[in-house]
N, C-alpha and C. Protein backbone atom coordinates (compact mmCIF):
# COMPACT_ATOMS: atom_id res chain seq x y z
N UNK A 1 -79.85 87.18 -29.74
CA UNK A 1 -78.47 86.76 -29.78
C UNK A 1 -78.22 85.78 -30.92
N UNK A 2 -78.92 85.34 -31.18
CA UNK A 2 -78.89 84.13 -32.29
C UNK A 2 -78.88 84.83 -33.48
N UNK A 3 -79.64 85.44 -33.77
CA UNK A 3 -79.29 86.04 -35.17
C UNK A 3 -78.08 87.09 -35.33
N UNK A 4 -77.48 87.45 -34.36
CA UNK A 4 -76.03 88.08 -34.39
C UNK A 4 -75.03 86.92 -34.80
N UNK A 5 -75.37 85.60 -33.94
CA UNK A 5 -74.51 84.47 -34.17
C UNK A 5 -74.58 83.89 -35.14
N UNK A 6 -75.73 83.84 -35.91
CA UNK A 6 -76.19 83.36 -37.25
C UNK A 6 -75.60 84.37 -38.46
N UNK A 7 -75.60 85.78 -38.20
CA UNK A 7 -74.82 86.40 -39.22
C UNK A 7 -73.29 86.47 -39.27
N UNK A 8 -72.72 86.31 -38.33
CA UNK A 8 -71.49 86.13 -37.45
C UNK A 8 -70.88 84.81 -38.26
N UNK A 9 -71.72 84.07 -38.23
CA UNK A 9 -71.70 82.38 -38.86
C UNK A 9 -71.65 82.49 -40.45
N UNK A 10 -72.30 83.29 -40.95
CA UNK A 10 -72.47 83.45 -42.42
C UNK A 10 -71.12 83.74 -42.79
N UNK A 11 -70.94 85.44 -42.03
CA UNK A 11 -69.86 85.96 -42.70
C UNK A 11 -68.30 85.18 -42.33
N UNK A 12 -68.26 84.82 -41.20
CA UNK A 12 -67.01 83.25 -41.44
C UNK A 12 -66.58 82.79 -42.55
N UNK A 13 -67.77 81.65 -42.54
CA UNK A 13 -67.87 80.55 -43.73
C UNK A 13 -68.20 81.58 -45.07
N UNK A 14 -68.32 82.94 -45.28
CA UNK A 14 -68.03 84.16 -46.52
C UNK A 14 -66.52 83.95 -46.55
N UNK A 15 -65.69 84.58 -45.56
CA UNK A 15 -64.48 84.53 -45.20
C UNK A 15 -63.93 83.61 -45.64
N UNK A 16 -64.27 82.34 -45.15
CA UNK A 16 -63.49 81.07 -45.55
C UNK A 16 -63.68 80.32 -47.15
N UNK A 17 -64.09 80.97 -47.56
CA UNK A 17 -64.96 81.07 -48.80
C UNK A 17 -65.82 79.20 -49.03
N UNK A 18 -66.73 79.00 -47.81
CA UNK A 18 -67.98 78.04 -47.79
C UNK A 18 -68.59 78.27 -47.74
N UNK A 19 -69.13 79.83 -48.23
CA UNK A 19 -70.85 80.53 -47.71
C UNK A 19 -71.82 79.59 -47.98
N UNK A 20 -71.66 78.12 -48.87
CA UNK A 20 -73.10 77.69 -48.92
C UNK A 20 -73.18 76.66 -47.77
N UNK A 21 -72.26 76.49 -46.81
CA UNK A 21 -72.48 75.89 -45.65
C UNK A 21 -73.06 76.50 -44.44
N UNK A 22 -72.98 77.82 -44.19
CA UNK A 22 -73.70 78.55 -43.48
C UNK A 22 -75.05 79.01 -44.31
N UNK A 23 -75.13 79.70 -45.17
CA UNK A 23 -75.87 80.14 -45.98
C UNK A 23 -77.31 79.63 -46.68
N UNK A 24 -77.07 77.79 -46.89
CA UNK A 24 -78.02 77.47 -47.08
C UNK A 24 -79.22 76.63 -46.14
N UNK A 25 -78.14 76.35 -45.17
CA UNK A 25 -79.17 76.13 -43.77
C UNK A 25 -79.96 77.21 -43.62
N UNK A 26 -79.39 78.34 -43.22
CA UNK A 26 -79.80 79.47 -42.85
C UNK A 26 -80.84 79.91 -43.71
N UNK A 27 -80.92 80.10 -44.93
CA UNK A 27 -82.11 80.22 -45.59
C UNK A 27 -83.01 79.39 -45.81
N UNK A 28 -83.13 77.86 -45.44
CA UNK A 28 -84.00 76.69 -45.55
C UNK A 28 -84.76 77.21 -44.28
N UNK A 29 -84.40 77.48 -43.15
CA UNK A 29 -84.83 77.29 -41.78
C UNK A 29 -85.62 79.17 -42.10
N UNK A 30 -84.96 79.98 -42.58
CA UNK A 30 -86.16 81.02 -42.80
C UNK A 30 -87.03 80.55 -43.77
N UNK A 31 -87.15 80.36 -44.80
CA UNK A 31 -88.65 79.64 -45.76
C UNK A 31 -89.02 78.42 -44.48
N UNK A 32 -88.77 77.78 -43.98
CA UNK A 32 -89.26 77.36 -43.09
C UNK A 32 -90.21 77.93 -42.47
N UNK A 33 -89.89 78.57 -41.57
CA UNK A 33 -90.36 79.88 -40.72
C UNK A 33 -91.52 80.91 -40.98
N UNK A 34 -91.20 81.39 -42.35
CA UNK A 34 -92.07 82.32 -42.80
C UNK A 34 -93.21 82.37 -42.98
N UNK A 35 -93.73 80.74 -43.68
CA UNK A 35 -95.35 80.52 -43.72
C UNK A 35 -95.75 80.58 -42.45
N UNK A 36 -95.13 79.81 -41.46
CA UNK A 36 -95.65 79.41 -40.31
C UNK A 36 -96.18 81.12 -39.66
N UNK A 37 -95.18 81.69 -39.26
CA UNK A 37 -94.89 82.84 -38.70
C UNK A 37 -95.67 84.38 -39.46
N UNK A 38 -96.18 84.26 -40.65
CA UNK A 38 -96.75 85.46 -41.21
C UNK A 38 -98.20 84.57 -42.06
N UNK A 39 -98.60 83.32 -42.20
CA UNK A 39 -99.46 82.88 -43.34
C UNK A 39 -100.45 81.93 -42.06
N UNK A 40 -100.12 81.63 -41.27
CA UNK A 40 -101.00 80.63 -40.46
C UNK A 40 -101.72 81.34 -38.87
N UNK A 41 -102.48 81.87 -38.55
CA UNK A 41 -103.10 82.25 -38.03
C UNK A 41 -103.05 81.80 -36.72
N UNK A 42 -102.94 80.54 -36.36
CA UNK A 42 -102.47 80.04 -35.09
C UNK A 42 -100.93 79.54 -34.92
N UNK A 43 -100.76 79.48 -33.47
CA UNK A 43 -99.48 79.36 -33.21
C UNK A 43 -99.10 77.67 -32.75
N UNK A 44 -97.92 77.13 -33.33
CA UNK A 44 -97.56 76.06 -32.93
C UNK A 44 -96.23 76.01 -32.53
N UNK A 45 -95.38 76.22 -31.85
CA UNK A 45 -94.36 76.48 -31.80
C UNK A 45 -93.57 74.71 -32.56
N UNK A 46 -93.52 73.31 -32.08
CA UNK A 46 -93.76 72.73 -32.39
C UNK A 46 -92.98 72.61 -34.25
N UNK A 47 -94.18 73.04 -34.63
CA UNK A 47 -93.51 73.34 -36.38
C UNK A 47 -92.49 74.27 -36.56
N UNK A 48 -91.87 74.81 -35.71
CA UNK A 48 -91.05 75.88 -35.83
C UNK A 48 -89.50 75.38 -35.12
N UNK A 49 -89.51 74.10 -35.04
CA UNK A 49 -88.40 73.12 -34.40
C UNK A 49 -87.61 73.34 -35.47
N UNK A 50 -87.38 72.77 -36.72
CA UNK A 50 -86.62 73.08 -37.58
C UNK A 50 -86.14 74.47 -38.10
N UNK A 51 -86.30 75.23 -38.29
CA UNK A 51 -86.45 76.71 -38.28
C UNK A 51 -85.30 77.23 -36.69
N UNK A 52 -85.42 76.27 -35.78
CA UNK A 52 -84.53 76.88 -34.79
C UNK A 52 -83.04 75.90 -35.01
N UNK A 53 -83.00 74.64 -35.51
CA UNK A 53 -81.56 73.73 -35.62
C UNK A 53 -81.52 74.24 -36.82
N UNK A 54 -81.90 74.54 -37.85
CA UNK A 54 -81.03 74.61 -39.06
C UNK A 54 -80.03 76.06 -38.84
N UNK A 55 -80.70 77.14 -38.24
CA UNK A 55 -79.38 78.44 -38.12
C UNK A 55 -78.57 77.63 -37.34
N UNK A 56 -78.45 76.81 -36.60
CA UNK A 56 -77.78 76.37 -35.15
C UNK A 56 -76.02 75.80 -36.10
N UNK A 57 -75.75 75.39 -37.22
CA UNK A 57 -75.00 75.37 -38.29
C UNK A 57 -73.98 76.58 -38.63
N UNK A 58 -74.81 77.53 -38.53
CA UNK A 58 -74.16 78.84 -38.54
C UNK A 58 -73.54 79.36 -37.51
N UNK A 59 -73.80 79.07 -36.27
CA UNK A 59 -73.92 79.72 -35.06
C UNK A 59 -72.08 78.95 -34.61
N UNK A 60 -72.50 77.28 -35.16
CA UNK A 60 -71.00 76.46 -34.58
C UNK A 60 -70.05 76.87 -35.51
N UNK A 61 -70.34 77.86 -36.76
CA UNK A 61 -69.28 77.92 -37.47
C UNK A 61 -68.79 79.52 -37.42
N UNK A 62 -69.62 80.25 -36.27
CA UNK A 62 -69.17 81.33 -35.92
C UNK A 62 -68.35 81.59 -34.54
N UNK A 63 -68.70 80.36 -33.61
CA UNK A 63 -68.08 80.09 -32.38
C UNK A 63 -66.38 79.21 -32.87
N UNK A 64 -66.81 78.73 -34.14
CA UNK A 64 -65.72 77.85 -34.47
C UNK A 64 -64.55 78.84 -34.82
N UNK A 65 -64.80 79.82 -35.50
CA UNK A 65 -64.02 80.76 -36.55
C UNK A 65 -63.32 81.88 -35.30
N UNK A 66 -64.04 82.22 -34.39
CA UNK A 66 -64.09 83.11 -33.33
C UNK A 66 -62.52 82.28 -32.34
N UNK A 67 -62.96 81.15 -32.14
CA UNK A 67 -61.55 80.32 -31.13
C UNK A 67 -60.46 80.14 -32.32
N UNK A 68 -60.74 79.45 -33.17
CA UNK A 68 -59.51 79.96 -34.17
C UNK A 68 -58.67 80.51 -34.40
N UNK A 69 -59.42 82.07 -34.51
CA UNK A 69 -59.00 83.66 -35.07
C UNK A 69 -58.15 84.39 -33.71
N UNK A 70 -58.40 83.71 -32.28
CA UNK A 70 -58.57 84.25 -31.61
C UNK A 70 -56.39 84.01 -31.43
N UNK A 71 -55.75 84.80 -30.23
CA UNK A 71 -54.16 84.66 -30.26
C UNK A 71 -53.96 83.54 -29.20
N UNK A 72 -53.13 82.65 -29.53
CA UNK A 72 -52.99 81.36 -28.84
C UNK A 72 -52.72 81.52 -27.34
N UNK A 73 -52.08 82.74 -26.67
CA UNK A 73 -52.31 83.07 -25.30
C UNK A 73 -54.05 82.71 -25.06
N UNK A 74 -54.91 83.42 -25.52
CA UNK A 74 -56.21 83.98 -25.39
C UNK A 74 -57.02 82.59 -25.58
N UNK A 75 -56.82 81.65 -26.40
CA UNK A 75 -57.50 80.40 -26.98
C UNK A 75 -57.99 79.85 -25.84
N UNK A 76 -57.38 79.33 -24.67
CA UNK A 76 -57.81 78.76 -23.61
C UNK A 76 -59.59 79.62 -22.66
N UNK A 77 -59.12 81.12 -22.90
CA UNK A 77 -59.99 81.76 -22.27
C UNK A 77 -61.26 82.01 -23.32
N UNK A 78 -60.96 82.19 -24.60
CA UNK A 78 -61.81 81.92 -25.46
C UNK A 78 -62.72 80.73 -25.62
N UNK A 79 -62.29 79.57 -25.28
CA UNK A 79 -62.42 78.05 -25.32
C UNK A 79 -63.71 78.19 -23.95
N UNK A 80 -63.05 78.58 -23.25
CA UNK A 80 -63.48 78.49 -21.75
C UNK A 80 -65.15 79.16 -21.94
N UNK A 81 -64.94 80.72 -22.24
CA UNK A 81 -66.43 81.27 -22.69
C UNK A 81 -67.20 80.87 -23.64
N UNK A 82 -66.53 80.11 -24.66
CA UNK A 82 -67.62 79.49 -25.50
C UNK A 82 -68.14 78.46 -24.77
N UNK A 83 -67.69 77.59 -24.57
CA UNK A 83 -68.25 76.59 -23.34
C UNK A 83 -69.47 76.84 -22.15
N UNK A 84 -68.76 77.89 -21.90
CA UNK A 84 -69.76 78.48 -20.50
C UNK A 84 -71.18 78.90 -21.57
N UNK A 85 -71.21 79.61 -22.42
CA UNK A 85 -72.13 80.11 -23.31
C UNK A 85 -73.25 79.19 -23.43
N UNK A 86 -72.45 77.63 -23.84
CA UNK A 86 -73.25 76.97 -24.44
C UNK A 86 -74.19 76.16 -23.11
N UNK A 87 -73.14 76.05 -21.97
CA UNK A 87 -73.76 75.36 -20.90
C UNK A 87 -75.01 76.05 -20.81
N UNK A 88 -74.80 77.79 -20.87
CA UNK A 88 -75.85 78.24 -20.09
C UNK A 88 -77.02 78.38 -20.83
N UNK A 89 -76.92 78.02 -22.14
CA UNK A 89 -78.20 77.93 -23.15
C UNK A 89 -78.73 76.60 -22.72
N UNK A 90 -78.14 75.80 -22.27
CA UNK A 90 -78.77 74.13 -22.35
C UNK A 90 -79.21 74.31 -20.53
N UNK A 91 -78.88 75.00 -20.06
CA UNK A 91 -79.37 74.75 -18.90
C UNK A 91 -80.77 75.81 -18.55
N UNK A 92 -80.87 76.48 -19.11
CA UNK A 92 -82.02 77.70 -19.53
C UNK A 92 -83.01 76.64 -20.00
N UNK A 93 -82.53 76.06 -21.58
CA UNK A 93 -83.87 75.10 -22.42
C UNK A 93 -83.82 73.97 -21.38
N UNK A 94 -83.13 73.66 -20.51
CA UNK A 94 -83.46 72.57 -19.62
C UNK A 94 -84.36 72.72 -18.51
N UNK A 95 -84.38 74.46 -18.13
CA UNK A 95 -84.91 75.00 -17.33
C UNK A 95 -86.45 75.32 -17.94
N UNK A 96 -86.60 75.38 -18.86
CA UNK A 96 -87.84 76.16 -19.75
C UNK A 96 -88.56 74.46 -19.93
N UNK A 97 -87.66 73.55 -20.36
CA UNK A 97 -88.39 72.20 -20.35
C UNK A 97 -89.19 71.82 -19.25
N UNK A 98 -88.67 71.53 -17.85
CA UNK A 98 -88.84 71.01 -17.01
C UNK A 98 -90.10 71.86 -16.40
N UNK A 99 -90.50 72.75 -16.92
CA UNK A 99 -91.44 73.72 -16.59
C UNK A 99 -92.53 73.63 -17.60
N UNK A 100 -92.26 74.17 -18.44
CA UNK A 100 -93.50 73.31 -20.08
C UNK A 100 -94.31 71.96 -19.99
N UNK A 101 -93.19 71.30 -19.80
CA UNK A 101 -93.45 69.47 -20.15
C UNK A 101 -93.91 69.16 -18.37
N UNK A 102 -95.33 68.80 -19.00
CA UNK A 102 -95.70 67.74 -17.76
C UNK A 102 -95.32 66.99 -17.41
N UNK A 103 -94.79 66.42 -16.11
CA UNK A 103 -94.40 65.25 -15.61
C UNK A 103 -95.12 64.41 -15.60
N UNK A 104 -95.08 62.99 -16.90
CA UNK A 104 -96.02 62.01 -17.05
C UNK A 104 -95.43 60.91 -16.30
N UNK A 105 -95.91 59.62 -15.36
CA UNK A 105 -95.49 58.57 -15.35
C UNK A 105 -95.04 57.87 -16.16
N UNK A 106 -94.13 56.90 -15.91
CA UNK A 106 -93.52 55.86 -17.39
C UNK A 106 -94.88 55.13 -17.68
């Protein structure tokens, strides 16, 4: 889903004519990526933190362009599903955290 939202994000900020605001995140965070992911033999997910926030640029400027574009009847319900979208990603990585990460004492 992210890389639909990440191209989604590009072609916007194409549209709006800022492609190097989508565009150059988006390609920092792949050279990012690439050594890690095809040149290094073991896995760290870890180093691959950046590589996941830098598309994340693209993604708010495709959700952004999307409520915008959308007909001012519709904006509210548009508003509403982007919202829900995002809750349910943060409550998933909240869910995937709390499961990963050991519970250490303070």
């Amino acid at each position: 889903m992210t890389p639909v939202l990440t191209l989604g994000g590009i072609l916007a900020a194409a549209r709006a004519r800022r492609l190097a605001t989508a565009l150059l995140p988006t390609l920092c965070a792949v050279s990012e990526a690439v050594p890690y992911l095809l040149l290094i033999d073991y896995a760290a997910p870890r180093f691959l933190l950046p590589a996941y926030a830098l598309p994340a640029i693209a993604v708010a400027d495709a959700l952004a362009t999307v409520s915008r574009y959308v007909r001012p009847r519709l904006r509210p319900a548009t508003l509403a599903s982007v919202a829900a979208l995002v809750a349910v990603q943060l409550v998933s990585q909240h869910a995937i955290m709390t499961r990963a990460a050991p519970r250490r004492p303070p």
